[in-house]
C-alpha atoms as a PDB file:
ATOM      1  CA  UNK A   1      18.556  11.493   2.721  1.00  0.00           C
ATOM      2  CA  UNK A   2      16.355  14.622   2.217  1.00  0.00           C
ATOM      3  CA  UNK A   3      12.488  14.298   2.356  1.00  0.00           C
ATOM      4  CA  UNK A   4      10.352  13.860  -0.754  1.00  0.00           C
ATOM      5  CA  UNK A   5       7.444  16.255  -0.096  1.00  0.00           C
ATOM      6  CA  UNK A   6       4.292  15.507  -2.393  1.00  0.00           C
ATOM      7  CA  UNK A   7       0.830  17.703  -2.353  1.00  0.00           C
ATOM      8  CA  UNK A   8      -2.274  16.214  -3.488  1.00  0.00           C
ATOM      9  CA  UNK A   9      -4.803  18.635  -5.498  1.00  0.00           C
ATOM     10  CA  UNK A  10      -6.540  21.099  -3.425  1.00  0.00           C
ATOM     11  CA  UNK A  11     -10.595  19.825  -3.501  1.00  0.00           C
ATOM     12  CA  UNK A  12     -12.999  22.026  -1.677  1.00  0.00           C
ATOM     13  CA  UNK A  13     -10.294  24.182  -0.404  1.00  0.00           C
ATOM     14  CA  UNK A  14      -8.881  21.122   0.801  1.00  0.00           C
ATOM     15  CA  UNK A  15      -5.045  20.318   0.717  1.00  0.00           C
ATOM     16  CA  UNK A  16      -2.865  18.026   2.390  1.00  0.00           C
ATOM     17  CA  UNK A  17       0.892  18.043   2.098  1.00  0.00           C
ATOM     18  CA  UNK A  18       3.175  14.556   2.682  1.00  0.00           C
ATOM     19  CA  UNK A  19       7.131  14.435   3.189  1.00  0.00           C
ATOM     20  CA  UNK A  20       8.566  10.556   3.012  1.00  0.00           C
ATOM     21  CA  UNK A  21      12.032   9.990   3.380  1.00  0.00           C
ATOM     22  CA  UNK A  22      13.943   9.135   0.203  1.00  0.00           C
ATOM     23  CA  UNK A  23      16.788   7.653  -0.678  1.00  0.00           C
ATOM     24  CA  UNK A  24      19.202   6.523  -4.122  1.00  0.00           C
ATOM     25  CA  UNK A  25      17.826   2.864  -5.619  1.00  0.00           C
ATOM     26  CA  UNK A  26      18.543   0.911  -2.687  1.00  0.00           C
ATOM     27  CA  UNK A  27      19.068  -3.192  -2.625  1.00  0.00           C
ATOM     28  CA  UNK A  28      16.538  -3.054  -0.108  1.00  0.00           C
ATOM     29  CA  UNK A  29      13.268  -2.191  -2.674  1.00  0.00           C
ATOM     30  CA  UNK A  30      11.492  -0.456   0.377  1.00  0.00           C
ATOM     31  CA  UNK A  31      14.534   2.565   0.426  1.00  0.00           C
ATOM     32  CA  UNK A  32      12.404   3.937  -2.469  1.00  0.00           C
ATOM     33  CA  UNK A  33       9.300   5.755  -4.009  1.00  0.00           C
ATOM     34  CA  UNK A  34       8.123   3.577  -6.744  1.00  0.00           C
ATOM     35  CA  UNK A  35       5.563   4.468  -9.506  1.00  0.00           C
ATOM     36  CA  UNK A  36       3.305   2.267  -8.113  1.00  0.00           C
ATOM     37  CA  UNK A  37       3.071   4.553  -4.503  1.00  0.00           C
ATOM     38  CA  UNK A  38       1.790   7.635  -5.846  1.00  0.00           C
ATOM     39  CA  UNK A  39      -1.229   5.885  -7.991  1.00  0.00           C
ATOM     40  CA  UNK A  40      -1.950   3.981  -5.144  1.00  0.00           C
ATOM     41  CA  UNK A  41      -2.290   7.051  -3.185  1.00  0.00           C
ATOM     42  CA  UNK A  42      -3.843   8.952  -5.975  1.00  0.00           C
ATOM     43  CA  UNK A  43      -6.762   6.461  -4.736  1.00  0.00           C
ATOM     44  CA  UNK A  44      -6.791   7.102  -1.422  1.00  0.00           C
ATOM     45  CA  UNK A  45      -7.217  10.567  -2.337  1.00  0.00           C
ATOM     46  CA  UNK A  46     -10.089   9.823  -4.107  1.00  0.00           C
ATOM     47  CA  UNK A  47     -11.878   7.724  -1.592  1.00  0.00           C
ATOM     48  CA  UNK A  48     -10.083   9.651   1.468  1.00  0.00           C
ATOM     49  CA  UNK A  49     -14.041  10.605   2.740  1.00  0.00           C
ATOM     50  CA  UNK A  50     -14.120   7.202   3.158  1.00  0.00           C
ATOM     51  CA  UNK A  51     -10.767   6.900   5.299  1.00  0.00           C
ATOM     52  CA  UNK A  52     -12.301   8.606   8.527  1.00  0.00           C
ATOM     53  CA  UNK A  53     -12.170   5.991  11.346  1.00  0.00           C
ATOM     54  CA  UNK A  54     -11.404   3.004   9.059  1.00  0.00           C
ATOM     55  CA  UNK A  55      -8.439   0.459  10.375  1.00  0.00           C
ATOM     56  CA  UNK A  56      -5.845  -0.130   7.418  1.00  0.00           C
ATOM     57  CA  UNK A  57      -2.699  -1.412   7.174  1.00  0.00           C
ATOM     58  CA  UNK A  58       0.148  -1.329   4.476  1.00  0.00           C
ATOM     59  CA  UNK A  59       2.492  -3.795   3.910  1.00  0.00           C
ATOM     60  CA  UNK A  60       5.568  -3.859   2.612  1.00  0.00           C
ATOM     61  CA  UNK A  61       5.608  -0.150   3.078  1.00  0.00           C
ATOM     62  CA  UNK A  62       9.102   1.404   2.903  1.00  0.00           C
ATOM     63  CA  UNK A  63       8.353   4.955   2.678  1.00  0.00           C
ATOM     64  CA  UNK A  64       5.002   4.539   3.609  1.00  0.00           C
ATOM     65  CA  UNK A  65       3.722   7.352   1.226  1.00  0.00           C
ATOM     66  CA  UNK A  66      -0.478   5.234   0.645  1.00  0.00           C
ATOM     67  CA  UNK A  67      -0.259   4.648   4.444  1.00  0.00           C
ATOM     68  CA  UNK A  68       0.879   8.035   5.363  1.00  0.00           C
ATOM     69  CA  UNK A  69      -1.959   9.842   3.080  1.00  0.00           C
ATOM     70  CA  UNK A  70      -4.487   7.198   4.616  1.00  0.00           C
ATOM     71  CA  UNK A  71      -3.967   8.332   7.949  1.00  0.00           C
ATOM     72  CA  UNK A  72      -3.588  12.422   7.466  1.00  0.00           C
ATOM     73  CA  UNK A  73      -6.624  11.445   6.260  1.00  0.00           C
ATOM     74  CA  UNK A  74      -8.440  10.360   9.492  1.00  0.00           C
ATOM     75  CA  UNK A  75      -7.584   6.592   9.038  1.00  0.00           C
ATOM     76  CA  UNK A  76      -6.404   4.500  12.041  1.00  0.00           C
ATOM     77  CA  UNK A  77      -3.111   3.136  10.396  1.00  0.00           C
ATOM     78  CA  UNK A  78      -0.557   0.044  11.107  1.00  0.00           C
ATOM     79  CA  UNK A  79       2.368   0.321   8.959  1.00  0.00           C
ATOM     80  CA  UNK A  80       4.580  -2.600   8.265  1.00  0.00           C
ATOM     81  CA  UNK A  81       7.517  -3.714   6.362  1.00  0.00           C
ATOM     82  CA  UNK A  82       9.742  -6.947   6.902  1.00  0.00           C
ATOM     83  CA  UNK A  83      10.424  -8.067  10.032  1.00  0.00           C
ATOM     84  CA  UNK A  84      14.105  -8.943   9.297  1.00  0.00           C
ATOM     85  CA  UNK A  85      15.024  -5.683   7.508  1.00  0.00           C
ATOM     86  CA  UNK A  86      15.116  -3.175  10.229  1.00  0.00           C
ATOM     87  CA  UNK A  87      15.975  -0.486   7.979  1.00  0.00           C
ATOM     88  CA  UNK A  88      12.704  -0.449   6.452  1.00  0.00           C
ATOM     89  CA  UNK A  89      11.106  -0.057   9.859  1.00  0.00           C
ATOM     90  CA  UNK A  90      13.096   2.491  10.676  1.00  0.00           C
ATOM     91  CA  UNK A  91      12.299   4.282   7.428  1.00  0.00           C
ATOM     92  CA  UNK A  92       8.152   3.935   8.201  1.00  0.00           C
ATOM     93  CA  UNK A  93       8.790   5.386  11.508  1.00  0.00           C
ATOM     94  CA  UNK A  94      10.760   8.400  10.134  1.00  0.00           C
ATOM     95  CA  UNK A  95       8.189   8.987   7.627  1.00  0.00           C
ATOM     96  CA  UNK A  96       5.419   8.932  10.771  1.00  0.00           C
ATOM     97  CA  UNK A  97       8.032  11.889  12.107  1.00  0.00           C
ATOM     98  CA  UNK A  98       8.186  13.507   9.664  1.00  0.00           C
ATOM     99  CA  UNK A  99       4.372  13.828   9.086  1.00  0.00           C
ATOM    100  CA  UNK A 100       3.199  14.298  12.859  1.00  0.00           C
ATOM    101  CA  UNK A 101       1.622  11.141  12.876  1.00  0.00           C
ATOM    102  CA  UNK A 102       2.702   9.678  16.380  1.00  0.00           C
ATOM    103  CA  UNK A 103      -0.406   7.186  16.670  1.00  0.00           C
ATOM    104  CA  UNK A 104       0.725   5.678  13.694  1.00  0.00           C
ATOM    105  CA  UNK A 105       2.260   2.170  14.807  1.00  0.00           C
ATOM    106  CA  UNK A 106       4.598   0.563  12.972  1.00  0.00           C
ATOM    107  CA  UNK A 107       5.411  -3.179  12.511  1.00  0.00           C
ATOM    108  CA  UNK A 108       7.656  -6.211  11.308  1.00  0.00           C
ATOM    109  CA  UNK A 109       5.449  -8.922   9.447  1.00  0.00           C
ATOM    110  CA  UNK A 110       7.453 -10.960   7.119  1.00  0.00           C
ATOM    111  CA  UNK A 111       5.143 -12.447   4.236  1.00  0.00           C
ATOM    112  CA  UNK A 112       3.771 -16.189   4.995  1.00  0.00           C
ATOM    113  CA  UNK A 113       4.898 -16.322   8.623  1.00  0.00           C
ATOM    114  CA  UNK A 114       2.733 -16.675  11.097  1.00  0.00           C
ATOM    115  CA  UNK A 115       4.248 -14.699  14.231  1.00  0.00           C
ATOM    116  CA  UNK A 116       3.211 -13.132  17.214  1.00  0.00           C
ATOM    117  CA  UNK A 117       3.183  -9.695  15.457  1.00  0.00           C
ATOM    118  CA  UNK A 118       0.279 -10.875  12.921  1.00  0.00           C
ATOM    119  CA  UNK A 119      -1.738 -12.871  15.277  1.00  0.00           C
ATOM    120  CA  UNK A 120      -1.918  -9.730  17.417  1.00  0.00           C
ATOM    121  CA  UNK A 121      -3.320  -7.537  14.585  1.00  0.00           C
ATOM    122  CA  UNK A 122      -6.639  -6.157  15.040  1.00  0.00           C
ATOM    123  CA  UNK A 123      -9.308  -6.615  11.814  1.00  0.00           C
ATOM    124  CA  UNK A 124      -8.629  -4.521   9.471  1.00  0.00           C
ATOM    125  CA  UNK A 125     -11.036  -2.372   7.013  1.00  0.00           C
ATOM    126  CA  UNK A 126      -8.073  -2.140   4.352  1.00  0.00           C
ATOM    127  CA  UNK A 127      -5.422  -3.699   3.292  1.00  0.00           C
ATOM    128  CA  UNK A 128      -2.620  -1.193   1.173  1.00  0.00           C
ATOM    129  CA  UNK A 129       0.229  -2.551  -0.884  1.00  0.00           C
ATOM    130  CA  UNK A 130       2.137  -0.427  -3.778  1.00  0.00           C
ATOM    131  CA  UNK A 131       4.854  -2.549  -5.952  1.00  0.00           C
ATOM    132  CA  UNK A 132       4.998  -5.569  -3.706  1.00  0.00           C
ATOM    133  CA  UNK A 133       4.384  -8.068  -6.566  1.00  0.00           C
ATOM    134  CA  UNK A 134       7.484  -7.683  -7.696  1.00  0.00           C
ATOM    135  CA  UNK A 135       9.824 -10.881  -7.009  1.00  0.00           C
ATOM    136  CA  UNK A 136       7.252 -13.984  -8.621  1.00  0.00           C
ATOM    137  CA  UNK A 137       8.315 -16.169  -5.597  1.00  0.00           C
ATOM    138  CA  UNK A 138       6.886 -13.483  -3.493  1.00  0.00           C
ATOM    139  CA  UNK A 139       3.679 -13.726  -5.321  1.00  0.00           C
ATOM    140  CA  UNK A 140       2.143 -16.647  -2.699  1.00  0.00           C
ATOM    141  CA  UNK A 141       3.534 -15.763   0.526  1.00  0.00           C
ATOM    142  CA  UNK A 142       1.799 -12.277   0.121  1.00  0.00           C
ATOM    143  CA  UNK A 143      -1.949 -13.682  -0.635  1.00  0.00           C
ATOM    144  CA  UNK A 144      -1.314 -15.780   1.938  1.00  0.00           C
ATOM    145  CA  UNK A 145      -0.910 -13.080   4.555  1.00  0.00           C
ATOM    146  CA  UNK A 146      -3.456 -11.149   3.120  1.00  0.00           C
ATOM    147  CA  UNK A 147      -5.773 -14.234   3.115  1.00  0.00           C
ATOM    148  CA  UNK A 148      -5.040 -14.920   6.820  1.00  0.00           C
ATOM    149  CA  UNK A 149      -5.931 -10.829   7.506  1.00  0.00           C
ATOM    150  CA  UNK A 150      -9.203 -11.189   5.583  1.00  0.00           C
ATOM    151  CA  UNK A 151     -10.010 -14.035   7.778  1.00  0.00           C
ATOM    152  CA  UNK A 152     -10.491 -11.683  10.422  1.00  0.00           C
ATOM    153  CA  UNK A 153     -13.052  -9.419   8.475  1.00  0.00           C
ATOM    154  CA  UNK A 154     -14.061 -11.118   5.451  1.00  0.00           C
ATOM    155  CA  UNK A 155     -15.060  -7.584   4.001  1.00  0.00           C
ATOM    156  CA  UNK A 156     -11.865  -6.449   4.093  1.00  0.00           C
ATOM    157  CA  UNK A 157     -10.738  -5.165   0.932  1.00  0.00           C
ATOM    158  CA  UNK A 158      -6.940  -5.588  -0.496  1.00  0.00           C
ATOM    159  CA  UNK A 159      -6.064  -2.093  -2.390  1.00  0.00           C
ATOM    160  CA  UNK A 160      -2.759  -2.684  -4.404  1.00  0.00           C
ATOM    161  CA  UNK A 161      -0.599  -0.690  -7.241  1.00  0.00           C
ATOM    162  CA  UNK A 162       1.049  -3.172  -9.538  1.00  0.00           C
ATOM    163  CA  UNK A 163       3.848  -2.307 -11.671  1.00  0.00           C
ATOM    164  CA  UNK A 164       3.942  -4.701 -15.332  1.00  0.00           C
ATOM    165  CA  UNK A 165       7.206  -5.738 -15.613  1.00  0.00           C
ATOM    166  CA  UNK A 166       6.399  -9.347 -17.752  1.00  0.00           C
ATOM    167  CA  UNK A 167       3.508 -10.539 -19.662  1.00  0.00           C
ATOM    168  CA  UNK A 168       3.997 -13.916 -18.571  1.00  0.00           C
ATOM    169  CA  UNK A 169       3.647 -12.857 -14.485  1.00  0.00           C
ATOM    170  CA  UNK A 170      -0.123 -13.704 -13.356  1.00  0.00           C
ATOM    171  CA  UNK A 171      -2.032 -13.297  -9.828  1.00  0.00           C
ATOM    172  CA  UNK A 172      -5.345 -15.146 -11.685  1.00  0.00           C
ATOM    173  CA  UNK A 173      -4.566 -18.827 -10.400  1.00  0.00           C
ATOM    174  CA  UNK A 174      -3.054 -17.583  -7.198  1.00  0.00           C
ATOM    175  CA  UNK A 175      -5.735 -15.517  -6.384  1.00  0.00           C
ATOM    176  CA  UNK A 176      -8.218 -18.702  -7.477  1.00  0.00           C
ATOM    177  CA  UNK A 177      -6.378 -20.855  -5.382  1.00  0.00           C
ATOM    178  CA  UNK A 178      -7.092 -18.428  -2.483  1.00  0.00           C
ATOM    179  CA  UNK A 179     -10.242 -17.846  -3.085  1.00  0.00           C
ATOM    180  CA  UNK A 180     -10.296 -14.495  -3.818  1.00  0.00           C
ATOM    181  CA  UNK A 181     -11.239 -12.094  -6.789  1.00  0.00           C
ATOM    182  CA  UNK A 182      -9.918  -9.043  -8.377  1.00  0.00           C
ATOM    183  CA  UNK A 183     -11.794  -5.369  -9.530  1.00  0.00           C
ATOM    184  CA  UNK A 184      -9.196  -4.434 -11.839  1.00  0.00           C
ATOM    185  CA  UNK A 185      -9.776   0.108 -11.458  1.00  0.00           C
ATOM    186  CA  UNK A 186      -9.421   1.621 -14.676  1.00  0.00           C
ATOM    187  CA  UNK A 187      -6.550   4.936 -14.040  1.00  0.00           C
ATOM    188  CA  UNK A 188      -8.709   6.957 -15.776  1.00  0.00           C
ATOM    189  CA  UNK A 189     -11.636   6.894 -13.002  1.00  0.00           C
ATOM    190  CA  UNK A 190      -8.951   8.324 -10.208  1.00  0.00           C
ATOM    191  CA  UNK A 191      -7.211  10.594 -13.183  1.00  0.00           C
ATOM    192  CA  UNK A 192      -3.986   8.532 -12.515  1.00  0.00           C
ATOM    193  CA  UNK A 193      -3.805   8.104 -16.169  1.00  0.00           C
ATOM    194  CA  UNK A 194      -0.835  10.439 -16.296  1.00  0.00           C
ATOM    195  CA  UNK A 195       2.962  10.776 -16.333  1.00  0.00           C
ATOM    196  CA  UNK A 196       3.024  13.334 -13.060  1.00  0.00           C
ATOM    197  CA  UNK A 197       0.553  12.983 -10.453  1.00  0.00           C
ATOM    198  CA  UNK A 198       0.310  15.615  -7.380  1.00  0.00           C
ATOM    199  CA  UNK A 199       3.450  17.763  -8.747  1.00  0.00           C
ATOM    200  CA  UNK A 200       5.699  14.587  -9.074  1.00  0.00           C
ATOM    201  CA  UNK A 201       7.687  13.140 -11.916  1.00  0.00           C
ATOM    202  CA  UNK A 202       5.262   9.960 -11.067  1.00  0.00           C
ATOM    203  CA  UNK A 203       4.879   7.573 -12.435  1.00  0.00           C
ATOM    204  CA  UNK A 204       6.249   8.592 -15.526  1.00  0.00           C
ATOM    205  CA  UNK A 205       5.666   6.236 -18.154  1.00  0.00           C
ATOM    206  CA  UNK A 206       5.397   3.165 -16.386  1.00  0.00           C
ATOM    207  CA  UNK A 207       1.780   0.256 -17.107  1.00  0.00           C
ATOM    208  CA  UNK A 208       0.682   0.424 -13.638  1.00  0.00           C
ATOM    209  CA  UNK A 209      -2.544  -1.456 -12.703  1.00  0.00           C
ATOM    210  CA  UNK A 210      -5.257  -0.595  -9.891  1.00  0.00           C
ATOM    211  CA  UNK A 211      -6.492  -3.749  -8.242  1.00  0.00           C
ATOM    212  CA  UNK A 212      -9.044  -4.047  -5.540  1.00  0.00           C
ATOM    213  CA  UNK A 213      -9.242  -8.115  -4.636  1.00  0.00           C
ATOM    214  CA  UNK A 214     -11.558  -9.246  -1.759  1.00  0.00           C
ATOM    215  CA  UNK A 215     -12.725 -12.728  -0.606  1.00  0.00           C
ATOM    216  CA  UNK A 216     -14.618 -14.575  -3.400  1.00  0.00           C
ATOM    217  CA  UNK A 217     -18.219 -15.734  -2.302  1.00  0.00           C
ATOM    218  CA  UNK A 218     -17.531 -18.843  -1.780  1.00  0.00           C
ATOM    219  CA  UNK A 219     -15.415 -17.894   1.205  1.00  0.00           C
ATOM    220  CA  UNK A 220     -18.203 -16.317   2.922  1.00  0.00           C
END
């Protein structure tokens, strides 16, 4: 299972190089890099000099390649996957290996349950997800999670890569029903607008969306 190994742009004189392990199209989703991982940290890279210090967590993670930038990056990372898939956990803690990145925890949070694991999550500034709207039935039980994070800092913002796979899939009455709205980033703005993005084949030519959701006002 050799290493992917990604470098973003050098800014400033300023580079950073990533390895995440990889492996063949897996029936576990998380055993790959989707499209949706390197836009989503084509973002981070473009708001990393606001990463310093900030507390974010990914979910779903997998390979971990948004969370892995976030915290090379001077962010104070959690990265989870499902708690009943060990292999994915194992995978996020290789990719922490791989990288140096020792501090970075790692946990099992298993969308719309309520366990131990979440309850003992600090507040978070952040909240990363690449590709995980991708079963519909999924759809709820993520917001939900998310919307029991936010409760803990209602500033919290939810940065997430979405892949279009149907025209008739929505988040707009899930994300009404819990109370939340939805900045939808234009690629362009974080030149992500492109077939290959930091020397990889990604995302090729794949209608990925940027969305940046955060309690409505009404939740305040």
């Amino acid at each position: 299972m050799p290493p992917f190994v990604g470098q973003l742009p050098r800014t400033a004189g300023f580079v950073i190089g990533i390895q995440v392990m990889l492996e063949v199209l897996h029936a576990q989703y998380g055993m790959y890099v989707w499209p949706c991982a390197v836009v989503l940290a084509q973002y981070l890279w473009f708001h990393r000099r606001s990463l310093p210090g900030k507390a974010v967590l990914e979910i779903g993670a997998g390979v971990s390649l948004p969370g892995i930038l976030a915290a090379k990056c001077g962010a104070k990372v959690i990265l989870s996957d499902n708690s009943e898939l060990p292999h994915c956990l194992d995978i996020c803690r290789q990719s922490c290996q791989l990288n140096h990145l020792s501090q970075v925890q790692v946990v099992g949070l298993t969308w719309g349950h309520i366990t131990k694991d979440l309850l003992s999550l600090p507040p978070q500034d952040i909240i990363l997800a690449s590709d995980v709207f991708f079963e519909p039935e999924d759809f709820e039980s993520i917001l939900a999670t998310v919307y029991f994070l936010m409760q803990r800092n209602p500033k919290v913002q939810f940065w997430s890569t979405y892949q279009v796979r149907s025209a008739d899939w929505s988040l707009e009455g899930l994300l009404y029903k819990w109370d939340m709205k939805c900045v939808h980033v234009p690629l362009k703005s974080f030149e992500a607008n492109k077939e290959n993005i930091a020397g990889s084949t990604l995302p090729g030519r794949h209608t990925i969306e940027m969305l940046v959701v955060s309690l409505s006002k009404n939740s305040f």
